[in-house]
C-alpha atoms as a PDB file:
ATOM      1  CA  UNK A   1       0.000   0.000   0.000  1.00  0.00           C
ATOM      2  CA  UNK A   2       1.271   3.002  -1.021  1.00  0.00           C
ATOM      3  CA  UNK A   3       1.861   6.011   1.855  1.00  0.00           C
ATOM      4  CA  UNK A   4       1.224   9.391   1.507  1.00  0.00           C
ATOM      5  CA  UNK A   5       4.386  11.978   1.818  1.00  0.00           C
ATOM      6  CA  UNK A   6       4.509  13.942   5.198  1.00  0.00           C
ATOM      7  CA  UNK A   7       4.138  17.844   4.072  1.00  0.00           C
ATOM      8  CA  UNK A   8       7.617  18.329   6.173  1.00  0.00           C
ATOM      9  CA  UNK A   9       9.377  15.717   4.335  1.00  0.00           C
ATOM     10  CA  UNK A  10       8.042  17.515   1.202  1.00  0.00           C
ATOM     11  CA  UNK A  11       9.697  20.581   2.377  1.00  0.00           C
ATOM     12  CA  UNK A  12      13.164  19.046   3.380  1.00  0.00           C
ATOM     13  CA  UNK A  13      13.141  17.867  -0.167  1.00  0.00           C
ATOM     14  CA  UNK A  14      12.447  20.631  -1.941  1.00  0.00           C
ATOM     15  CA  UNK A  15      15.191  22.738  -0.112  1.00  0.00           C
ATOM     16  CA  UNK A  16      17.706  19.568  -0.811  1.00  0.00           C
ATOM     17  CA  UNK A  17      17.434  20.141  -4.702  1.00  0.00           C
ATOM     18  CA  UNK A  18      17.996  23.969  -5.049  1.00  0.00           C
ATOM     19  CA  UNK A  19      17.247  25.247  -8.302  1.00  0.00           C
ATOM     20  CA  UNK A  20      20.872  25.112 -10.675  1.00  0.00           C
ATOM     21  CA  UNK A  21      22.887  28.691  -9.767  1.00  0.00           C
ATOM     22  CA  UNK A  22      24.193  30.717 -12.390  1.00  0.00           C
ATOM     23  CA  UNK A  23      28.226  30.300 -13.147  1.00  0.00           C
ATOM     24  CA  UNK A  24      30.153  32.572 -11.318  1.00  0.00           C
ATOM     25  CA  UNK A  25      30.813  36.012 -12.842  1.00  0.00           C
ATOM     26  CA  UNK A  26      34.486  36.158 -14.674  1.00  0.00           C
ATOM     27  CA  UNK A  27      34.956  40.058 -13.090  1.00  0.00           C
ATOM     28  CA  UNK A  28      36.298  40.614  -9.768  1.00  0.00           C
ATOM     29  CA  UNK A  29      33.601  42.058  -7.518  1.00  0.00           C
ATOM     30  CA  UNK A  30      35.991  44.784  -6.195  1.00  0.00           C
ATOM     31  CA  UNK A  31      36.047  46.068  -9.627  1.00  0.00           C
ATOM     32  CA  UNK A  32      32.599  45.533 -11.137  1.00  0.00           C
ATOM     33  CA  UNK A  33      31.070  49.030 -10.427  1.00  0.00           C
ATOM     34  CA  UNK A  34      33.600  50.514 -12.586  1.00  0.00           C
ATOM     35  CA  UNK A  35      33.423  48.083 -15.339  1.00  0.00           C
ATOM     36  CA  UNK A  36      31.346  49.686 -18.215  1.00  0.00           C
ATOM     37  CA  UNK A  37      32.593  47.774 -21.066  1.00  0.00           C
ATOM     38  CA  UNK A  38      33.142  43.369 -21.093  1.00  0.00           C
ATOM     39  CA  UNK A  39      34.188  41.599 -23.965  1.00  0.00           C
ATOM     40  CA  UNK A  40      34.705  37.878 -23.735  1.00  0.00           C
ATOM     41  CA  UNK A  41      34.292  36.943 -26.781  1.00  0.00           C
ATOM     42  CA  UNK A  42      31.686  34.038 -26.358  1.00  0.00           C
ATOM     43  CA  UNK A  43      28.516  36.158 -27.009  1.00  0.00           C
ATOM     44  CA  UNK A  44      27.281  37.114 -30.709  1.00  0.00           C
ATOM     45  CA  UNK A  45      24.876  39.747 -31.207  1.00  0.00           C
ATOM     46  CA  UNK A  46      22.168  37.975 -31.910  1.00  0.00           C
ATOM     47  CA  UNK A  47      20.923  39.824 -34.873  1.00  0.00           C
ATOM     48  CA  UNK A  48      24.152  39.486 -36.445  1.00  0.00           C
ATOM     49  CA  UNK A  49      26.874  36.766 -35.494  1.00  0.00           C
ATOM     50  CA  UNK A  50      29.573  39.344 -36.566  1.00  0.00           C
ATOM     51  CA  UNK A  51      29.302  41.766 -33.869  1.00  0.00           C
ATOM     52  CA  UNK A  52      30.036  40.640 -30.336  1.00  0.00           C
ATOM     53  CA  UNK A  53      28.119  41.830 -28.187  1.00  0.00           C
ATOM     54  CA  UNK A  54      28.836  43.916 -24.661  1.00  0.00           C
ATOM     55  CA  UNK A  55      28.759  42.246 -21.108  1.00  0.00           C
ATOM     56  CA  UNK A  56      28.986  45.365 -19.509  1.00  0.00           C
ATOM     57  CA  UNK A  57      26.633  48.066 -18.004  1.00  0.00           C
ATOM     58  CA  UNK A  58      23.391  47.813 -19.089  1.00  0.00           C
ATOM     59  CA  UNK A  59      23.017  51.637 -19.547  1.00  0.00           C
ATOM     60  CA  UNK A  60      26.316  51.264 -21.948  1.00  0.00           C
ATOM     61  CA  UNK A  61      26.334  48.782 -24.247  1.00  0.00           C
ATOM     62  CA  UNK A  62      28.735  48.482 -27.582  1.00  0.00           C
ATOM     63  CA  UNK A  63      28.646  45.981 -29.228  1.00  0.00           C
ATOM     64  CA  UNK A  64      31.439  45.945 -31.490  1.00  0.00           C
ATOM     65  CA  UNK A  65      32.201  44.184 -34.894  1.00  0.00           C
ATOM     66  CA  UNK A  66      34.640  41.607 -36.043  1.00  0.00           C
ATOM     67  CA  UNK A  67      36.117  43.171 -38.730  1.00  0.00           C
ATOM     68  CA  UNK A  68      36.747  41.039 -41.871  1.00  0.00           C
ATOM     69  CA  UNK A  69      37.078  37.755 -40.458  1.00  0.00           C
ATOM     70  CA  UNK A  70      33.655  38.046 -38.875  1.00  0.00           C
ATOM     71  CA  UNK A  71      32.257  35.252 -37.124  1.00  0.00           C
ATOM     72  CA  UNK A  72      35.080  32.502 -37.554  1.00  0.00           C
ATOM     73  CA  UNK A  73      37.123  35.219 -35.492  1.00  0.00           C
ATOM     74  CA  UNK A  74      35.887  33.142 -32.473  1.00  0.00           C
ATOM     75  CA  UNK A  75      38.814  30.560 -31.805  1.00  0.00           C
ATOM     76  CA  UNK A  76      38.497  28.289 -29.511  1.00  0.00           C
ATOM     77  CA  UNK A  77      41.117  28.873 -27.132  1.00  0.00           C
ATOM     78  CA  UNK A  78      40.353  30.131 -23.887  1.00  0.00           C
ATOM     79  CA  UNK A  79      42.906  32.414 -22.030  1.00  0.00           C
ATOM     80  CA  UNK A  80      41.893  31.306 -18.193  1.00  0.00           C
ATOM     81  CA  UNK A  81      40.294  28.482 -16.452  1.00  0.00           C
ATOM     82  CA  UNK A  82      36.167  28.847 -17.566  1.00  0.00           C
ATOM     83  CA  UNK A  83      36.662  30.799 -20.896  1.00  0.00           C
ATOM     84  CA  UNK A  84      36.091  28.640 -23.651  1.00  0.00           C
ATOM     85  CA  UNK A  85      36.653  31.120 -26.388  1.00  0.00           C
ATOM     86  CA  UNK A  86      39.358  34.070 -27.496  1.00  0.00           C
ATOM     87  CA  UNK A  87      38.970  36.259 -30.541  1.00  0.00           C
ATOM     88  CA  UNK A  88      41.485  35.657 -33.367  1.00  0.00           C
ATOM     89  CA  UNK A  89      43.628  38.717 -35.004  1.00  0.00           C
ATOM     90  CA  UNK A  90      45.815  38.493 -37.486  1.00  0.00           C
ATOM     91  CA  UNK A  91      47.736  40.037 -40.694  1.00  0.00           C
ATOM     92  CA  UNK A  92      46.149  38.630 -43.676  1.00  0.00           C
ATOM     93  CA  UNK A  93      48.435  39.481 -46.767  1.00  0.00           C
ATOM     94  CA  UNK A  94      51.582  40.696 -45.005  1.00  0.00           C
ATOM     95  CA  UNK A  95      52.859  42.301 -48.256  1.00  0.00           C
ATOM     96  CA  UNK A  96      50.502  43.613 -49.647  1.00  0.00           C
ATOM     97  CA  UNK A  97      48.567  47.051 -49.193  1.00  0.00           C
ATOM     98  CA  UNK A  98      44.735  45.882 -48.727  1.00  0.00           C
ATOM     99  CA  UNK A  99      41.941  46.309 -46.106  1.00  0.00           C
ATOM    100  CA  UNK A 100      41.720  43.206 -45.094  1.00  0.00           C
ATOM    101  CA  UNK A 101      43.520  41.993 -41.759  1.00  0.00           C
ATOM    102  CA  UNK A 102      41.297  40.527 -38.676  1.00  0.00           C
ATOM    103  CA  UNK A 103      41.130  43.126 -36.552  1.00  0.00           C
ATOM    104  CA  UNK A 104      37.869  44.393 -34.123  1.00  0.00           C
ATOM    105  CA  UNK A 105      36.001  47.593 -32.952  1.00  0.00           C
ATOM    106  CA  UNK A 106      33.244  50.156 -34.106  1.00  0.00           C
ATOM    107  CA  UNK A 107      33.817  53.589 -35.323  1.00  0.00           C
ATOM    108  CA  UNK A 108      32.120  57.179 -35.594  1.00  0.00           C
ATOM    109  CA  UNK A 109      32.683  60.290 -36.757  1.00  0.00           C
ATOM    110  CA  UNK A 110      29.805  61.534 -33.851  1.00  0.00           C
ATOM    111  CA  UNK A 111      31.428  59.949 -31.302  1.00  0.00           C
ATOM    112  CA  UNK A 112      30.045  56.646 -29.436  1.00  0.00           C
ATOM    113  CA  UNK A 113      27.080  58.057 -27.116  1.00  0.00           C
ATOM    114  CA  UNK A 114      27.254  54.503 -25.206  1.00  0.00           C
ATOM    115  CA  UNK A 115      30.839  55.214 -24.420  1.00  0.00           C
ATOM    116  CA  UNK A 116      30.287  58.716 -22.490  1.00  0.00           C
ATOM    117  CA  UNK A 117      31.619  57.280 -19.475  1.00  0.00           C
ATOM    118  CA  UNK A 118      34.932  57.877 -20.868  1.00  0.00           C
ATOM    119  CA  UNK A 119      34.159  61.474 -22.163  1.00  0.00           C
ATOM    120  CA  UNK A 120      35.462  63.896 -18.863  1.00  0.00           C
ATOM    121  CA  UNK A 121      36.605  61.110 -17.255  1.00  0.00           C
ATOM    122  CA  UNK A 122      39.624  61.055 -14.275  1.00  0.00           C
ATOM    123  CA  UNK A 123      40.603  57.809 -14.754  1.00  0.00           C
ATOM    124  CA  UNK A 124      40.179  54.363 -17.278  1.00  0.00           C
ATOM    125  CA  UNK A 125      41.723  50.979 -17.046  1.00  0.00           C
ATOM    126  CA  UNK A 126      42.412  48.595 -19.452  1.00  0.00           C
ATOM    127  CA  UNK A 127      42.682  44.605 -19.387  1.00  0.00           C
ATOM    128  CA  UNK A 128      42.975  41.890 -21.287  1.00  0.00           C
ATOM    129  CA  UNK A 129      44.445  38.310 -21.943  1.00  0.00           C
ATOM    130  CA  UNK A 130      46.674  38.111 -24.827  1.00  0.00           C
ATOM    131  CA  UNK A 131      48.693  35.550 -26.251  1.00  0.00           C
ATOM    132  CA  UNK A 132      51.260  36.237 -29.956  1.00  0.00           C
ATOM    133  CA  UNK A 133      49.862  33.678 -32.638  1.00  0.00           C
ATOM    134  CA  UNK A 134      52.376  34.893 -34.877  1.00  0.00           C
ATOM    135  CA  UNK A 135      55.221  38.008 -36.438  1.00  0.00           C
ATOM    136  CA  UNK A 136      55.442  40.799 -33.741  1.00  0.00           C
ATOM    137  CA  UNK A 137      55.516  43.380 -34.978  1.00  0.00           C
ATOM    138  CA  UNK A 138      54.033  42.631 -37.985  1.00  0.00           C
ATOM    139  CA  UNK A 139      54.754  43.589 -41.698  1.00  0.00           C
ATOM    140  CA  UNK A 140      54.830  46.938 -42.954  1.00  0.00           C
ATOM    141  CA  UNK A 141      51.419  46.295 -45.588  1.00  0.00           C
ATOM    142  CA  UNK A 142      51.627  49.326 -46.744  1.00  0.00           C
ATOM    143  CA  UNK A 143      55.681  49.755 -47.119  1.00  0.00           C
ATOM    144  CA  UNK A 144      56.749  48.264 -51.002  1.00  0.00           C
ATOM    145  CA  UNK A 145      59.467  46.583 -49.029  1.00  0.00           C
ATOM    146  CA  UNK A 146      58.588  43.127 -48.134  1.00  0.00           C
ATOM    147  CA  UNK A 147      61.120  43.123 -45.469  1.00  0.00           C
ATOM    148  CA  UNK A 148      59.454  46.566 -44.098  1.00  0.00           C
ATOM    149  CA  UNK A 149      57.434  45.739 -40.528  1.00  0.00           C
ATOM    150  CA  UNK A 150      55.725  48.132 -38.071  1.00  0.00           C
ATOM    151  CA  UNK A 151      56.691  49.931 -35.856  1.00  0.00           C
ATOM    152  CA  UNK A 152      54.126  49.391 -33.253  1.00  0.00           C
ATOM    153  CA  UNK A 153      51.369  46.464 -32.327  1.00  0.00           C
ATOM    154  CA  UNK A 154      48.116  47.898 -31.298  1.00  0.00           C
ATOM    155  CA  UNK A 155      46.199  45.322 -28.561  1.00  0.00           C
ATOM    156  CA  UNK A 156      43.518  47.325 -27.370  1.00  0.00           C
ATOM    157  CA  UNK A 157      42.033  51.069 -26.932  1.00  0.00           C
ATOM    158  CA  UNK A 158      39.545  53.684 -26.433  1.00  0.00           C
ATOM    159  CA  UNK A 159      39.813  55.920 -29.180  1.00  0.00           C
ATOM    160  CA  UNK A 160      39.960  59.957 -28.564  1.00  0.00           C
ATOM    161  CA  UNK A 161      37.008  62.303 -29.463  1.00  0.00           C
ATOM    162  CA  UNK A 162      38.476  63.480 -32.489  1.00  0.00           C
ATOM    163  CA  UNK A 163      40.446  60.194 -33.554  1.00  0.00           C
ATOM    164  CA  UNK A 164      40.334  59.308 -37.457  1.00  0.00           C
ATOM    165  CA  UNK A 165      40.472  56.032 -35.991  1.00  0.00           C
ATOM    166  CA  UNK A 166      44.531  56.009 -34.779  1.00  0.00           C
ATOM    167  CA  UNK A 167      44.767  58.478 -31.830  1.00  0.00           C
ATOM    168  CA  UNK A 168      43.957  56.577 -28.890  1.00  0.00           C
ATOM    169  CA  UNK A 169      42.708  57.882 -25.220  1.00  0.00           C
ATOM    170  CA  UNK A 170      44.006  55.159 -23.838  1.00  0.00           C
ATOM    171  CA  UNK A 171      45.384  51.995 -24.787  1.00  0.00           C
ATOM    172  CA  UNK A 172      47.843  48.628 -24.522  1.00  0.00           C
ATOM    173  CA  UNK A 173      50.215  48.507 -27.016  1.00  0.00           C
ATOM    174  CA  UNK A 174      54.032  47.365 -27.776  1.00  0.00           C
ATOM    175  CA  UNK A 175      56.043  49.872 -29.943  1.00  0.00           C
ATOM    176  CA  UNK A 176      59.787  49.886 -31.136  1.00  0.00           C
ATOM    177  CA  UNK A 177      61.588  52.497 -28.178  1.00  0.00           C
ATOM    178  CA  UNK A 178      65.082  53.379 -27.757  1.00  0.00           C
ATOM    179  CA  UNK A 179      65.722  50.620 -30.177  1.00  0.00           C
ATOM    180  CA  UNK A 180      63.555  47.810 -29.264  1.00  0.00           C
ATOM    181  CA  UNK A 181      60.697  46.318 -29.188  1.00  0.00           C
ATOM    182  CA  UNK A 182      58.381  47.438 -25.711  1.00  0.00           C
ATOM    183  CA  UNK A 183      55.517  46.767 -23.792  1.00  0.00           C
ATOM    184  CA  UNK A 184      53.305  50.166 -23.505  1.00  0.00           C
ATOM    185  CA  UNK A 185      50.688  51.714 -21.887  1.00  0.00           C
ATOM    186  CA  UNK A 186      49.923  55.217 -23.353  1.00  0.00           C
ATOM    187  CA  UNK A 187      47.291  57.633 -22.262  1.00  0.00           C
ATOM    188  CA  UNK A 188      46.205  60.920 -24.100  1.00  0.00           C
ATOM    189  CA  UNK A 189      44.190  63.275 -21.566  1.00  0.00           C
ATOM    190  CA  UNK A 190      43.434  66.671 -23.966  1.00  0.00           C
ATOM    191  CA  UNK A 191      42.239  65.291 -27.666  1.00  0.00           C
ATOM    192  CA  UNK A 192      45.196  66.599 -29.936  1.00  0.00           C
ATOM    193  CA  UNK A 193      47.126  67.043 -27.035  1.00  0.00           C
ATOM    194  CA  UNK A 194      50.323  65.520 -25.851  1.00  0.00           C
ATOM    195  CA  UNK A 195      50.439  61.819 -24.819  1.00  0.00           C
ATOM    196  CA  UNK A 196      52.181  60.017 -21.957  1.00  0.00           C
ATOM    197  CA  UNK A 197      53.291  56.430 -21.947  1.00  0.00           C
ATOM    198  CA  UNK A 198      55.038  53.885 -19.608  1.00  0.00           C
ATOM    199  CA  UNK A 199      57.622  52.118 -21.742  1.00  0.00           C
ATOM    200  CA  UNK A 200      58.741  48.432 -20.272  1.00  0.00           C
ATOM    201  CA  UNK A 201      62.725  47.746 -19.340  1.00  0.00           C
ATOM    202  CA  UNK A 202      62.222  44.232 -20.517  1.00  0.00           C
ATOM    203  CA  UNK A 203      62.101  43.596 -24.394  1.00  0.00           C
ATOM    204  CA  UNK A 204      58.371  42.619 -25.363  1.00  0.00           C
ATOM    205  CA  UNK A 205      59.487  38.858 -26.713  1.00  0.00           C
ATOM    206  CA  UNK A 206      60.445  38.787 -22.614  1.00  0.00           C
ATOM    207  CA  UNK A 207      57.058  39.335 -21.482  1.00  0.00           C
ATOM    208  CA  UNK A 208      54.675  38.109 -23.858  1.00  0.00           C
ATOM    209  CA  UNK A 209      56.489  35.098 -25.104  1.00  0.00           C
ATOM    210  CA  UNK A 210      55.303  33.333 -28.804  1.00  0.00           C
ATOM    211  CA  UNK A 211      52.178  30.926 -28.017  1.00  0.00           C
ATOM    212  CA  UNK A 212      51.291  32.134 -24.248  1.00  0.00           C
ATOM    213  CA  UNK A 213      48.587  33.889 -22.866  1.00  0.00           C
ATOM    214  CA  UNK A 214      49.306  36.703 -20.481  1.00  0.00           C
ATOM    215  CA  UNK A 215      47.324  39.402 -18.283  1.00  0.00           C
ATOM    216  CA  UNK A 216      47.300  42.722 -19.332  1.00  0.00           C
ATOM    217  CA  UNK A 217      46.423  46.128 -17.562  1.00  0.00           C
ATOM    218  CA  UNK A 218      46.839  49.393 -18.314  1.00  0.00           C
ATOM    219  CA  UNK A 219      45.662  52.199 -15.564  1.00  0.00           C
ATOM    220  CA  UNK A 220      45.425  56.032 -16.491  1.00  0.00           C
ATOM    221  CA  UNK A 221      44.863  58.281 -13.832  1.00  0.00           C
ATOM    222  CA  UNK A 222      44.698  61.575 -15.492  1.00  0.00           C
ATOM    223  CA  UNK A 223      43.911  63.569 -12.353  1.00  0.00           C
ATOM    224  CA  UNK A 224      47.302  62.622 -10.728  1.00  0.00           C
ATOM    225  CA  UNK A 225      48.864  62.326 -13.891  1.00  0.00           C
ATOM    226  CA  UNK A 226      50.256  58.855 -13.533  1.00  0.00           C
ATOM    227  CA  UNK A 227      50.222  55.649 -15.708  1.00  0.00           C
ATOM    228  CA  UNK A 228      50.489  52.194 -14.560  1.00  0.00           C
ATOM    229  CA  UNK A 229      51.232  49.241 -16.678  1.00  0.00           C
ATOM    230  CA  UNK A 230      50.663  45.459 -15.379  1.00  0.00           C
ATOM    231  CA  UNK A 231      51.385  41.924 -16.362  1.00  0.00           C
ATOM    232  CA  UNK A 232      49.932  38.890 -14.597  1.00  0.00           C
ATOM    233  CA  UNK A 233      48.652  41.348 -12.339  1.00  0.00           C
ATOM    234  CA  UNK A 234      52.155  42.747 -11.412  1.00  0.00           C
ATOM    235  CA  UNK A 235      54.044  46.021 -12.019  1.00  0.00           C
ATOM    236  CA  UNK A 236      55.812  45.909 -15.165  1.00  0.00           C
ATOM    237  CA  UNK A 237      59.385  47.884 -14.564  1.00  0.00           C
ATOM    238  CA  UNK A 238      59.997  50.509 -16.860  1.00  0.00           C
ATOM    239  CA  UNK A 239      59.955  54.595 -16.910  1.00  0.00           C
ATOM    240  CA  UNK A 240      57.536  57.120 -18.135  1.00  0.00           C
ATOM    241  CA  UNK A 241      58.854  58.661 -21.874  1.00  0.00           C
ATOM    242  CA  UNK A 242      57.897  61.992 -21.528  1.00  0.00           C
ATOM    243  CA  UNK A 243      59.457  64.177 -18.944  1.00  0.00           C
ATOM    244  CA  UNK A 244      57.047  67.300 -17.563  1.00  0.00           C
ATOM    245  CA  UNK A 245      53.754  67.519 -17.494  1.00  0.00           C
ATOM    246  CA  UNK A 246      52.295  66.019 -20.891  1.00  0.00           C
ATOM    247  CA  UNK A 247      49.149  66.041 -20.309  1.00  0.00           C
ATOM    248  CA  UNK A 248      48.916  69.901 -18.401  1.00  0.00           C
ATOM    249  CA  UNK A 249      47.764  68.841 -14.929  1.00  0.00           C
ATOM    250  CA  UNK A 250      49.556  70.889 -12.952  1.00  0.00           C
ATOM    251  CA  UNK A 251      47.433  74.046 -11.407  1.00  0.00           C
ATOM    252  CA  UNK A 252      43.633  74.884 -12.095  1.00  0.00           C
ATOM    253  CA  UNK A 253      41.051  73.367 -12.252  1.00  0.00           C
ATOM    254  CA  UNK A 254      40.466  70.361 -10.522  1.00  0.00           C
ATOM    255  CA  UNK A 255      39.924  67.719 -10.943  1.00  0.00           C
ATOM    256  CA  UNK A 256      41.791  66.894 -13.967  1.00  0.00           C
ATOM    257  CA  UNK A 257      39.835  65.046 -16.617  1.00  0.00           C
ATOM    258  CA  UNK A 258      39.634  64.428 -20.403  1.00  0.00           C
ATOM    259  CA  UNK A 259      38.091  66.120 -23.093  1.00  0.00           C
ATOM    260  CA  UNK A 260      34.476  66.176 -23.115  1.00  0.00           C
ATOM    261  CA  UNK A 261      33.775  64.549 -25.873  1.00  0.00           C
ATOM    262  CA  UNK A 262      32.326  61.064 -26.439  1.00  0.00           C
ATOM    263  CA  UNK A 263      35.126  58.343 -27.603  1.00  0.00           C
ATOM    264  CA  UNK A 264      35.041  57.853 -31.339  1.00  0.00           C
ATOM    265  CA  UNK A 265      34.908  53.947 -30.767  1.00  0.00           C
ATOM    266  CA  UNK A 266      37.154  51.129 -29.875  1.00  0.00           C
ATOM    267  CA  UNK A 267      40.403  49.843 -31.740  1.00  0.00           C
ATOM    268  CA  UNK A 268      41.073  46.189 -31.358  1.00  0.00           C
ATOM    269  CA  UNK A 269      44.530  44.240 -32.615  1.00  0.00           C
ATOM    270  CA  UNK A 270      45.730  47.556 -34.721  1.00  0.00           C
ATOM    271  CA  UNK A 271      44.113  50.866 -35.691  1.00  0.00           C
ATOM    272  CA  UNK A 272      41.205  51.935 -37.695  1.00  0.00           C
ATOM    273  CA  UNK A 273      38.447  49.977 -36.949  1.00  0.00           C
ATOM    274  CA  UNK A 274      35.949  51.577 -39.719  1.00  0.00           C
ATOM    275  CA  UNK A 275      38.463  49.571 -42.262  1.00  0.00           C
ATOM    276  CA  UNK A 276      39.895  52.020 -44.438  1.00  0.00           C
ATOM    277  CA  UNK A 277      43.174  51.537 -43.719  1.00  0.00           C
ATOM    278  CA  UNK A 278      45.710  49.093 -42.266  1.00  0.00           C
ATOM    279  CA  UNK A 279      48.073  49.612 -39.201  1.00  0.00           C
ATOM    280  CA  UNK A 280      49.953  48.312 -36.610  1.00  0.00           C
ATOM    281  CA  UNK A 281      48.422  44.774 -36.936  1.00  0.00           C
ATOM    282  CA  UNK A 282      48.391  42.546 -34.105  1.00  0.00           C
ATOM    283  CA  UNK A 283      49.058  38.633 -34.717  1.00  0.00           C
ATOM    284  CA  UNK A 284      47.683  37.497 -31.680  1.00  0.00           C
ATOM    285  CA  UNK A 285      44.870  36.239 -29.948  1.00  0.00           C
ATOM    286  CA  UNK A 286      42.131  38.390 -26.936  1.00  0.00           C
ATOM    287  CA  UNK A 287      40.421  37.189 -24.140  1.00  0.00           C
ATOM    288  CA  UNK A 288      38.293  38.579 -21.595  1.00  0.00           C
ATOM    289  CA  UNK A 289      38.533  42.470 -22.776  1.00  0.00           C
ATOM    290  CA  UNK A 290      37.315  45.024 -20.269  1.00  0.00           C
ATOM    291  CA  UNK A 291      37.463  48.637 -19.941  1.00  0.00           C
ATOM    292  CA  UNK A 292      36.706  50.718 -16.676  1.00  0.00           C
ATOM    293  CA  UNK A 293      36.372  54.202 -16.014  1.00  0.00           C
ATOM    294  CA  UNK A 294      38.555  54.575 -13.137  1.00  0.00           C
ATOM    295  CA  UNK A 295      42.209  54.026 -12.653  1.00  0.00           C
ATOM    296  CA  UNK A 296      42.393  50.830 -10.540  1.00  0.00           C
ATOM    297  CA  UNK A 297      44.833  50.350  -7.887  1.00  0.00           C
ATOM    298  CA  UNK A 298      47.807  47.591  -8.318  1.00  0.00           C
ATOM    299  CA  UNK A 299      45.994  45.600  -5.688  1.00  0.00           C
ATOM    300  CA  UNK A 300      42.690  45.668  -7.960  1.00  0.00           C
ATOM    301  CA  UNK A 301      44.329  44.433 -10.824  1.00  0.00           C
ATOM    302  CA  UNK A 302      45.834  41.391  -8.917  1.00  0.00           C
ATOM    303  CA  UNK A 303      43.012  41.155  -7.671  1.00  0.00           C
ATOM    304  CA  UNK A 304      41.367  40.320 -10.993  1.00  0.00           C
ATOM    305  CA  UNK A 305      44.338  38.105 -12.089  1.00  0.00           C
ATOM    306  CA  UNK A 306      43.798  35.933  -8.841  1.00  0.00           C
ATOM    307  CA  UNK A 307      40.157  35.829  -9.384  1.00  0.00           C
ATOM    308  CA  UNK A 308      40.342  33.984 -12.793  1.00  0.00           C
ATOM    309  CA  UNK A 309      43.282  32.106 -12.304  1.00  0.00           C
ATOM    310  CA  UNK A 310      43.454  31.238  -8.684  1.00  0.00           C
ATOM    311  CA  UNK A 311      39.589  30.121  -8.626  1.00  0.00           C
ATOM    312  CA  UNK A 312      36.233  32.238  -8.366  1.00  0.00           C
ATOM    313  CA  UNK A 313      34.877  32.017  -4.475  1.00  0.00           C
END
């Protein structure tokens, strides 16, 4: 004979099988109210598969688009324990002038209204996973010598509010200094104005070895005037390459900030994201791409370094 349930044992039951939680969230929570854009590369707009779409503030959204190589961008490679996919960048006909390498971002004249948290802004980080797939730098596409290469590799920025799609507010890149090839982080606080950049000690083949992903950060704090540039969620040794005060915060008014103007867009793995012209190429693969709009402490950016690599409590 079959006995009816006991309404308690009903309830002990239901609170044994809790309903499945959602995965835990890839951004450290000391950072997440400043993160306004999230790119990880695992989310296609859904109206068009070659756009990814933003994982950031609701009120701020960008998607951005995969330039030429579109969807099959999406490699599946994964820069930390969870991610399952990294977006691919590459140099498509080295020698050759064209408009045609794999590079990312969105572009306008107007200026990006979602991005006005970076328009009179005091600070903006920058981090990302990246790992060389190939030549850095790259060749010189639009040199007639096929033994020309860059002179800089362009991983990731904020454009300025009067960028043609070059000029950068802030951004990660590696260019050739005092005879070598360095990790940078370069800030520009005034559109047209001067920039100021921390330049690595180390050569760039040092730190971001062929075929290994690494943790990026750049941190711009343009009311103090200082720059901070991170790997694996340490202080990368260097110097600053402009002496003075580039960016003209010393005296009134306070707080320092940056232009008012809305960022034209986002450069991703070179410059000019509308695809009119080729620069600075980046042969290398992007994971988990965020950008804040505050300069984060070095204990922040560890802290986001630990949280993906060290396990997610």
């Amino acid at each position: 004979m079959m006995r009816k349930a006991l309404p308690g044992l009903l309830l002990v039951l239901a609170c044994a099988a809790p309903a499945q939680a959602e995965p835990p969230s890839e951004v450290f929570p000391g950072i997440a109210s400043a993160l306004v854009d999230h790119y990880d590369f695992e989310h296609p707009l859904a109206s068009d598969p070659k756009k990814e779409d933003d994982q950031g503030r609701a009120d701020s959204r960008t998607p951005i688009s995969l330039v030429n190589g579109g969807a099959a961008m999406r490699t599946a490679d994964g820069a930390f324990p969870g991610s399952k996919t990294s977006l691919q960048l590459k140099q498509v006909q080295p020698n050759k002038k064209s408009n045609d390498d794999w590079k990312a971002g969105l572009y306008s004249t107007s200026g990006v209204a979602s991005m006005k948290a970076f328009s009179k802004a005091r600070g903006i980080s920058i981090m990302t996973w990246v790992k060389v797939t190939g030549e850095a730098p790259a060749r010189n596409s639009n040199s007639s010598g096929t033994g020309d290469f860059y002179g800089a590799i362009g991983f990731a920025g904020i454009l300025s509010g009067d960028s043609d799609g070059h000029a950068a507010r802030a951004l990660l890149e590696a260019e050739n200094h005092d005879g070598g090839m360095k990790l940078i982080a370069l800030g520009r606080r005034i559109d047209g104005g001067d920039k100021q950049f921390w330049v690595s000690k180390a050569d760039l083949r040092t730190l971001l070895p062929q075929g290994k992903w690494v943790f990026l950060a750049g941190t711009f704090d343009f009311d103090n005037g200082t720059v901070g540039l991170y790997l694996d969620g340490k202080p990368v040794d260097g110097a600053y390459a402009v002496k003075g005060d580039p960016w003209k915060v010393i005296g009134a008014p306070e707080p320092d900030v940056t232009s008012a103007a809305n960022p034209r867009g986002i450069k991703i793995g070179g410059s000019h994201p509308a695809n009119n012209k080729e620069t600075n190429a980046c042969n290398c693969r992007l994971d988990g791409l965020m950008f804040l709009d505050r300069a984060l402490t070095a204990d922040e950016v560890r802290g986001q370094y630990d949280w993906v690599t060290k396990g997610r409590r």
